[in-house]
N, C-alpha and C. Protein backbone atom coordinates (compact mmCIF):
# COMPACT_ATOMS: atom_id res chain seq x y z
N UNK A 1 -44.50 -6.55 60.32
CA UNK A 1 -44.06 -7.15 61.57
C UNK A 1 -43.37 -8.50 61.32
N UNK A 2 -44.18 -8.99 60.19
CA UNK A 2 -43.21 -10.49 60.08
C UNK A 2 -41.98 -10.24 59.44
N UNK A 3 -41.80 -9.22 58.58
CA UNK A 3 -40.21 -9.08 57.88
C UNK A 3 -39.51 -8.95 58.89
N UNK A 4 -39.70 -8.00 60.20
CA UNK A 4 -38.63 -7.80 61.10
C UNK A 4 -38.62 -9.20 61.96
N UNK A 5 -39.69 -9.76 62.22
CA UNK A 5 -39.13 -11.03 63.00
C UNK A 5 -38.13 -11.72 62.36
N UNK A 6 -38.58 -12.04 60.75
CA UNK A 6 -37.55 -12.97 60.16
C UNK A 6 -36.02 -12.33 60.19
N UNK A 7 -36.04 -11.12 59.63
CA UNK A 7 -34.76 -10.42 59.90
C UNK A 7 -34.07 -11.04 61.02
N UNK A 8 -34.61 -10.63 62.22
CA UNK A 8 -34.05 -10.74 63.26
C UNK A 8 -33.87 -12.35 63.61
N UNK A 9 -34.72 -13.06 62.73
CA UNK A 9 -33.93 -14.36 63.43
C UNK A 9 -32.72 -14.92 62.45
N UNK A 10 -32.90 -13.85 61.35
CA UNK A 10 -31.74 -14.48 60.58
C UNK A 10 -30.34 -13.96 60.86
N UNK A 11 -30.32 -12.64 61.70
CA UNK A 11 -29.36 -11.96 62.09
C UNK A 11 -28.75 -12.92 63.51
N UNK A 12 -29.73 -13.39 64.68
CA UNK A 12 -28.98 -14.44 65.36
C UNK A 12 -28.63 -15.71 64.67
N UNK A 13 -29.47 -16.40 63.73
CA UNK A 13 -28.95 -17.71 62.88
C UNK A 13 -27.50 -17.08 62.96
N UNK A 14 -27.22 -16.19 62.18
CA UNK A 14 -25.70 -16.24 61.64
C UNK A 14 -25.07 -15.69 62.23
N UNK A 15 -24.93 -14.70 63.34
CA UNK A 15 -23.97 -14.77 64.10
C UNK A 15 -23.44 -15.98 65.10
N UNK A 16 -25.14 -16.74 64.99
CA UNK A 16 -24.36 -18.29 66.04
C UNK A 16 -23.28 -18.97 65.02
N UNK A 17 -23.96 -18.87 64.10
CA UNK A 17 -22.96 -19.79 62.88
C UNK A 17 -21.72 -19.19 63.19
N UNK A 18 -21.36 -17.87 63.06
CA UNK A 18 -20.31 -17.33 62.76
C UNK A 18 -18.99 -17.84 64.13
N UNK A 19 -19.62 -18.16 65.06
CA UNK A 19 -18.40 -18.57 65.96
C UNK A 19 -17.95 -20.23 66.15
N UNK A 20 -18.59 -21.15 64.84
CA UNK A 20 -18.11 -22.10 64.28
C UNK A 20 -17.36 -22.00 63.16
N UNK A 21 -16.98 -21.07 62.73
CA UNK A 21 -15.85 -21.01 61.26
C UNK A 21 -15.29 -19.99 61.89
N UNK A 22 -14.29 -20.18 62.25
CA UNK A 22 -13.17 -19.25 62.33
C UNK A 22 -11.80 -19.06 61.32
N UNK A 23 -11.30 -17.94 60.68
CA UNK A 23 -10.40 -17.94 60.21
C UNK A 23 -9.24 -17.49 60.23
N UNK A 24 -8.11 -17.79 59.69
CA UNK A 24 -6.81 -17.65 60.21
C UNK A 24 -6.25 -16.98 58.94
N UNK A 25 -5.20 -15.94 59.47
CA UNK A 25 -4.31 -15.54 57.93
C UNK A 25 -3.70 -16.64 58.02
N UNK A 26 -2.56 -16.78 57.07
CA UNK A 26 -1.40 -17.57 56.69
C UNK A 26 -0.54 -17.86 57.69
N UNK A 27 -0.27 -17.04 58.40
CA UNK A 27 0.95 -16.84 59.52
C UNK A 27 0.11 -17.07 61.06
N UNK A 28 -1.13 -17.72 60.86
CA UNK A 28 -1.54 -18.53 62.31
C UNK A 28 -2.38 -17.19 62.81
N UNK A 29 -2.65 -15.77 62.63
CA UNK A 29 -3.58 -15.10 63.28
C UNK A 29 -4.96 -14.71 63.15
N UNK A 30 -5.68 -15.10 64.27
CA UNK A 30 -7.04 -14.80 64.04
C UNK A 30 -7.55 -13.45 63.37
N UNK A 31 -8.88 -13.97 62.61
CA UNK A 31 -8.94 -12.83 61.43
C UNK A 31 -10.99 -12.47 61.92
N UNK A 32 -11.18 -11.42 62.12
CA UNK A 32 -12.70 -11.13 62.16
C UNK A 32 -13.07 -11.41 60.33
N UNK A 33 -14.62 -12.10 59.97
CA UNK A 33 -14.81 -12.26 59.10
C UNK A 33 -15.27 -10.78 58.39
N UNK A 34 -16.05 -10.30 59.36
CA UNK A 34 -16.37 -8.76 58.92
C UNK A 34 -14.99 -8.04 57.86
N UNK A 35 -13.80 -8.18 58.41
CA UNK A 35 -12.67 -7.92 57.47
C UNK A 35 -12.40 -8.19 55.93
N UNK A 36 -13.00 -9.93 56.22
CA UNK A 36 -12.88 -10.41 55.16
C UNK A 36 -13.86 -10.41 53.97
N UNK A 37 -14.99 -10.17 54.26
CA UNK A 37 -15.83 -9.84 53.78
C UNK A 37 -15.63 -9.17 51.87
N UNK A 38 -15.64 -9.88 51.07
CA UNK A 38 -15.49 -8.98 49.63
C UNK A 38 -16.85 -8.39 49.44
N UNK A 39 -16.30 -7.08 48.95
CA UNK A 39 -17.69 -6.28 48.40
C UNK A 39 -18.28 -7.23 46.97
N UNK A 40 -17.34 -7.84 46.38
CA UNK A 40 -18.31 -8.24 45.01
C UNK A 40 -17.46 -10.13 44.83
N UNK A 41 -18.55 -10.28 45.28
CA UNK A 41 -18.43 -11.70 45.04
C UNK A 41 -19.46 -12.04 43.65
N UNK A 42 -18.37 -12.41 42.78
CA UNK A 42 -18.22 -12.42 41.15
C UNK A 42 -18.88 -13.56 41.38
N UNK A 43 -18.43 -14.70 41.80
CA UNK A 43 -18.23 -16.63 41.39
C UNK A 43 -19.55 -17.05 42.37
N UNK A 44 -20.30 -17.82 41.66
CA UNK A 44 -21.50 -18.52 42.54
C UNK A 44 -21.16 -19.96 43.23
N UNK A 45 -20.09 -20.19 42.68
CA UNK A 45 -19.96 -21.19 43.07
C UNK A 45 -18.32 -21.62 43.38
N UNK A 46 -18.25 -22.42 43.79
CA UNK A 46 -17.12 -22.94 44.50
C UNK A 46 -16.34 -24.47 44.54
N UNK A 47 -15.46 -24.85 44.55
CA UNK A 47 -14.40 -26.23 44.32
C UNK A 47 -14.12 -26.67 45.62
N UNK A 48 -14.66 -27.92 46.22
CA UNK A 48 -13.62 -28.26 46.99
C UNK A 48 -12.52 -29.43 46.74
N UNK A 49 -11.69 -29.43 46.82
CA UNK A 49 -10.46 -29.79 46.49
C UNK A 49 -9.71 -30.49 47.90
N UNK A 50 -9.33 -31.96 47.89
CA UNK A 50 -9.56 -32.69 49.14
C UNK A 50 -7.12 -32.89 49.01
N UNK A 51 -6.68 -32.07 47.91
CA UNK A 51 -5.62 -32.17 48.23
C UNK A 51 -5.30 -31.12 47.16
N UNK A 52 -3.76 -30.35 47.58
CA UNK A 52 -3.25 -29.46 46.39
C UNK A 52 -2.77 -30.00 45.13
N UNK A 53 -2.69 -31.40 45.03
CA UNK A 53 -2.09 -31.97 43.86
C UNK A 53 -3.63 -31.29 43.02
N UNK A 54 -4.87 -31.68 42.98
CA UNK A 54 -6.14 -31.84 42.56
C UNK A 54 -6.36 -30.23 41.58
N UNK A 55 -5.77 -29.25 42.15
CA UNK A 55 -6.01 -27.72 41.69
C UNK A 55 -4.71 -27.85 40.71
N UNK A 56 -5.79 -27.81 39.27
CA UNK A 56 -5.09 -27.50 38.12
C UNK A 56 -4.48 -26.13 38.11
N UNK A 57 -4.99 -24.84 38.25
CA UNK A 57 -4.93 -24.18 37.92
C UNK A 57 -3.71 -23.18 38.94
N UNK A 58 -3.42 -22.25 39.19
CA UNK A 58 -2.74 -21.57 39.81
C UNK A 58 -3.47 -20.72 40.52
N UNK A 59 -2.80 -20.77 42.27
CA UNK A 59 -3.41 -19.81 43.07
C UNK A 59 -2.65 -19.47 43.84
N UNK A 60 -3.42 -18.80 44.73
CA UNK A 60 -2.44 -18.00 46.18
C UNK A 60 -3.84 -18.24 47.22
N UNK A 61 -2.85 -18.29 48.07
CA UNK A 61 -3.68 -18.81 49.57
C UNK A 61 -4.33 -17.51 50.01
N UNK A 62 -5.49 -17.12 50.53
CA UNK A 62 -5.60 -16.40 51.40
C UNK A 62 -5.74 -16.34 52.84
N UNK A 63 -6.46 -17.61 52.66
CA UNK A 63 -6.48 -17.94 54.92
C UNK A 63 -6.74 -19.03 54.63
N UNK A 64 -7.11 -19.51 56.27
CA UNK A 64 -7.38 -20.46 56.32
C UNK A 64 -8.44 -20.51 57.08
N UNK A 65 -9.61 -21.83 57.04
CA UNK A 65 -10.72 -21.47 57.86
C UNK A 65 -10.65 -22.88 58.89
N UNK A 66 -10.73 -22.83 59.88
CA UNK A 66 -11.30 -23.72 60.96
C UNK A 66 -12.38 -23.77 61.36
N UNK A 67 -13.38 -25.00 61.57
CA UNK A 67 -14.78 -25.19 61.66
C UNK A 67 -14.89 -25.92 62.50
N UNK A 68 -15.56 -26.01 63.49
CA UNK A 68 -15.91 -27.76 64.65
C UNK A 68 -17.75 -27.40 64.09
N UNK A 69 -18.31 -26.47 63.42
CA UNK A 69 -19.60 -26.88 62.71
C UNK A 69 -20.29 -28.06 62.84
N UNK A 70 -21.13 -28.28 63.23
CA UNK A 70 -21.90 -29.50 63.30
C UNK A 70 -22.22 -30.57 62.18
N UNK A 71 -21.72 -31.68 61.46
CA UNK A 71 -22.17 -32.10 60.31
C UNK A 71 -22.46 -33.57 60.73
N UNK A 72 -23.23 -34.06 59.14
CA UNK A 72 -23.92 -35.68 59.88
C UNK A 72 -23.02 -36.40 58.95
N UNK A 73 -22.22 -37.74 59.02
CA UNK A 73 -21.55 -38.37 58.57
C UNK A 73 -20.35 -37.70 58.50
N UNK A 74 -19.80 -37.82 57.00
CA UNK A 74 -18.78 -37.11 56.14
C UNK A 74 -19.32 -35.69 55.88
N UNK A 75 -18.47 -34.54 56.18
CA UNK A 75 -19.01 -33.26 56.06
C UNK A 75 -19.61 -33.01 54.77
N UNK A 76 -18.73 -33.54 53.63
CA UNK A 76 -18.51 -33.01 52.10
C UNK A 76 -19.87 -33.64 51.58
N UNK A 77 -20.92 -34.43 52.53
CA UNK A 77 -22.54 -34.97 51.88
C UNK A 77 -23.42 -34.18 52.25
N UNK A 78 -22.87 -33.56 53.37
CA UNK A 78 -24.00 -32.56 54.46
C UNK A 78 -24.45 -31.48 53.52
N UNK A 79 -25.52 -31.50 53.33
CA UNK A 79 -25.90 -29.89 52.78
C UNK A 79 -25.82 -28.63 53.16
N UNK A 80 -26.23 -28.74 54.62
CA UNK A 80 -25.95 -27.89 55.48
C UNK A 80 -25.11 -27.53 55.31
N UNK A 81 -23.71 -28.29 56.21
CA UNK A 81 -23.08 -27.52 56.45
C UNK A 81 -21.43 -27.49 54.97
N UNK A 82 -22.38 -27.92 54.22
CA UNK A 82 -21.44 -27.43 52.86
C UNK A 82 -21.71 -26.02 52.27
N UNK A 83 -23.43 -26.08 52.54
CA UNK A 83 -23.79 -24.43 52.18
C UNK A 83 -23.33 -23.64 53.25
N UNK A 84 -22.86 -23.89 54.14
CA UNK A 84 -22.41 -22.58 55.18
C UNK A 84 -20.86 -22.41 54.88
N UNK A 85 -20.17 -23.77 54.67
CA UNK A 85 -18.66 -23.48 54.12
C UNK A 85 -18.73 -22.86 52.66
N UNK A 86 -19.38 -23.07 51.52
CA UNK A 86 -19.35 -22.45 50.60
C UNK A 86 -20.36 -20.88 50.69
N UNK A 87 -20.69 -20.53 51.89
CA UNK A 87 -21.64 -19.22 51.98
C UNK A 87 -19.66 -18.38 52.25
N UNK A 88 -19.26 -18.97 53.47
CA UNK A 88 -18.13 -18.58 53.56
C UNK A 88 -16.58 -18.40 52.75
N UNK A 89 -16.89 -18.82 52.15
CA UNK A 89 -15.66 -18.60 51.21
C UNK A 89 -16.16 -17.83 50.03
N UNK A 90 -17.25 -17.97 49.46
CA UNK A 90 -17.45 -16.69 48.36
C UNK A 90 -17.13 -15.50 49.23
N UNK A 91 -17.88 -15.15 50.23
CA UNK A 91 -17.85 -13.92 51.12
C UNK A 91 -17.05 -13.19 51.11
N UNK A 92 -15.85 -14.39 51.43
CA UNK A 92 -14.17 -13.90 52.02
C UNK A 92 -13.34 -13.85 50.29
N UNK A 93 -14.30 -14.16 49.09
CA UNK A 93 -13.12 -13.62 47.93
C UNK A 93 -12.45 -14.55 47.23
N UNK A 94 -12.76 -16.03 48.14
CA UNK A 94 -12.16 -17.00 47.70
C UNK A 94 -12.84 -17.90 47.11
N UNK A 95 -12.18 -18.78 45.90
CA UNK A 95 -12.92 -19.52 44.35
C UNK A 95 -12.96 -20.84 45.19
N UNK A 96 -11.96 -21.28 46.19
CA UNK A 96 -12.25 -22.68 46.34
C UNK A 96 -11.45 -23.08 47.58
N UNK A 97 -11.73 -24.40 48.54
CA UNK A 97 -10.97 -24.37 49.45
C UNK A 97 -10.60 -26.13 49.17
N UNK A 98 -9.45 -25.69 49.94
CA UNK A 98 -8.45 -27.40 50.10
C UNK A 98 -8.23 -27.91 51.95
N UNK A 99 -9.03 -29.13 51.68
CA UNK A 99 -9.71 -29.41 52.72
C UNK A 99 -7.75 -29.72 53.24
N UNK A 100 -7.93 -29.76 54.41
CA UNK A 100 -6.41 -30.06 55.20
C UNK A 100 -6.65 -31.12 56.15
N UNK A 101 -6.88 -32.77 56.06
CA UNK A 101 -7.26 -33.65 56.84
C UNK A 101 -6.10 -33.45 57.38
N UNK A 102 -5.15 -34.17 57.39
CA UNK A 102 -4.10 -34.00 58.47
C UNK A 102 -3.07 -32.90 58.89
N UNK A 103 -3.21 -31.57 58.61
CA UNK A 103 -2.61 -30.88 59.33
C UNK A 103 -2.63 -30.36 60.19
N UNK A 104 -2.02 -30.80 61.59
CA UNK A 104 -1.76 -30.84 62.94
C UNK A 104 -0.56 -29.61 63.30
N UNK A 105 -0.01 -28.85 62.40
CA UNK A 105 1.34 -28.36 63.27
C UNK A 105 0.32 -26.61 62.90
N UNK A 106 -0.77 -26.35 62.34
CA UNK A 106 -1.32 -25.53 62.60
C UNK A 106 -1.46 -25.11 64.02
N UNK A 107 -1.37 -23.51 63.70
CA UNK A 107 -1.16 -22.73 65.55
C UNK A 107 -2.64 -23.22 65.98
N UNK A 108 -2.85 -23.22 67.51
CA UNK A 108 -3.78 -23.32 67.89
C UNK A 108 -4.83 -24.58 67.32
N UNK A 109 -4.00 -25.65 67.01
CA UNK A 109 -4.82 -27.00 66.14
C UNK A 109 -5.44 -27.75 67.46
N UNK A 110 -6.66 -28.27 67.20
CA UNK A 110 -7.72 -28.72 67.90
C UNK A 110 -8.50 -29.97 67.18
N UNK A 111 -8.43 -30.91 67.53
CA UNK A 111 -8.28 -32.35 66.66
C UNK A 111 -10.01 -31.98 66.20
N UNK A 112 -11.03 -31.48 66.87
CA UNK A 112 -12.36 -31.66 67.09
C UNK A 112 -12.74 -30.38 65.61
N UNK A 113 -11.66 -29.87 65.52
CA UNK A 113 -12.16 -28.80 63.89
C UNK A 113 -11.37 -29.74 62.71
N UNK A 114 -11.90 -29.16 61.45
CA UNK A 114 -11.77 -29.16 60.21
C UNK A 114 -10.96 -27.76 59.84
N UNK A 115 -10.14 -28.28 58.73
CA UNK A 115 -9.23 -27.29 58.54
C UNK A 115 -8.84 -27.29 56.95
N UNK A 116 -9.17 -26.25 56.34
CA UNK A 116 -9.29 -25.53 54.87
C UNK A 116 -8.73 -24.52 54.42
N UNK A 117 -8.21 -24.75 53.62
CA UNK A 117 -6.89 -23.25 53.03
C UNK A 117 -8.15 -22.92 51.63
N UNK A 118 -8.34 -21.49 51.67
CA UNK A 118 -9.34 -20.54 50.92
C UNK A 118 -8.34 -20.35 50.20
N UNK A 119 -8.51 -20.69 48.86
CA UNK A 119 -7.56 -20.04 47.76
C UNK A 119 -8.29 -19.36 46.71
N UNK A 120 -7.50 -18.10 46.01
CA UNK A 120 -7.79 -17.38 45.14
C UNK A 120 -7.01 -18.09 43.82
N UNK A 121 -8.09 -18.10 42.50
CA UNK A 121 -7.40 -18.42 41.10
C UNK A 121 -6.32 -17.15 40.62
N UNK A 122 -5.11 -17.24 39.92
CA UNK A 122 -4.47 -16.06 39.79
C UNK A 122 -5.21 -16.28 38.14
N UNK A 123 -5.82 -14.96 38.05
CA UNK A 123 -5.90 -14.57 36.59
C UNK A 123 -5.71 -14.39 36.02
């Protein structure tokens, strides 16, 4: 009886979560995460990267994620809600995200979210 309670409260935990990260393809359209979802998430871990100069290596974009997520101070100290941005981007396939402080000409931009381009390493 207690496995199914916990189940079940972990199944509402994360669908509430889930309608604070929203993600976008490339070209501005909303994307269900269920889509994005990779069957084999290889990498435990993850880069964040606060500009594209910073990524040595070579990649390709896959989306982008928007968050108004709840965090205390500066997001990038929060534990929280760093483990829910890095729960999200292994998920979706992607090695690392590049935080986007000022980009405003994004479709549908909303000063009150955070905004992150999910990139894949090319191998």
């Amino acid at each position: 009886m207690i496995k199914i309670v916990f189940y079940f409260c972990l199944i509402i935990f994360f669908s509430c979560v889930d309608k604070h990260f929203i993600a976008y393809s490339t070209d501005g359209k909303r994307l269900n995460y269920e889509d994005l979802y990779s069957s084999s998430v290889g990498i435990s871990d993850f880069k964040l990267f606060f500009n594209k100069d910073e990524v040595d290596l070579e990649y390709t974009t896959l989306h982008f994620i928007a968050t108004d997520y709840y965090y205390y101070g500066q997001f990038f100290f929060d534990k929280n809600f760093m483990s829910m941005l890095k729960s999200k981007t292994l998920h979706m396939g992607a090695d690392a995200l590049i935080y986007e402080k000022d980009r405003t000409d994004f479709p549908n931009y909303d000063k009150s979210f955070l905004y992150f381009i999910a990139i894949k390493y090319n191998n």
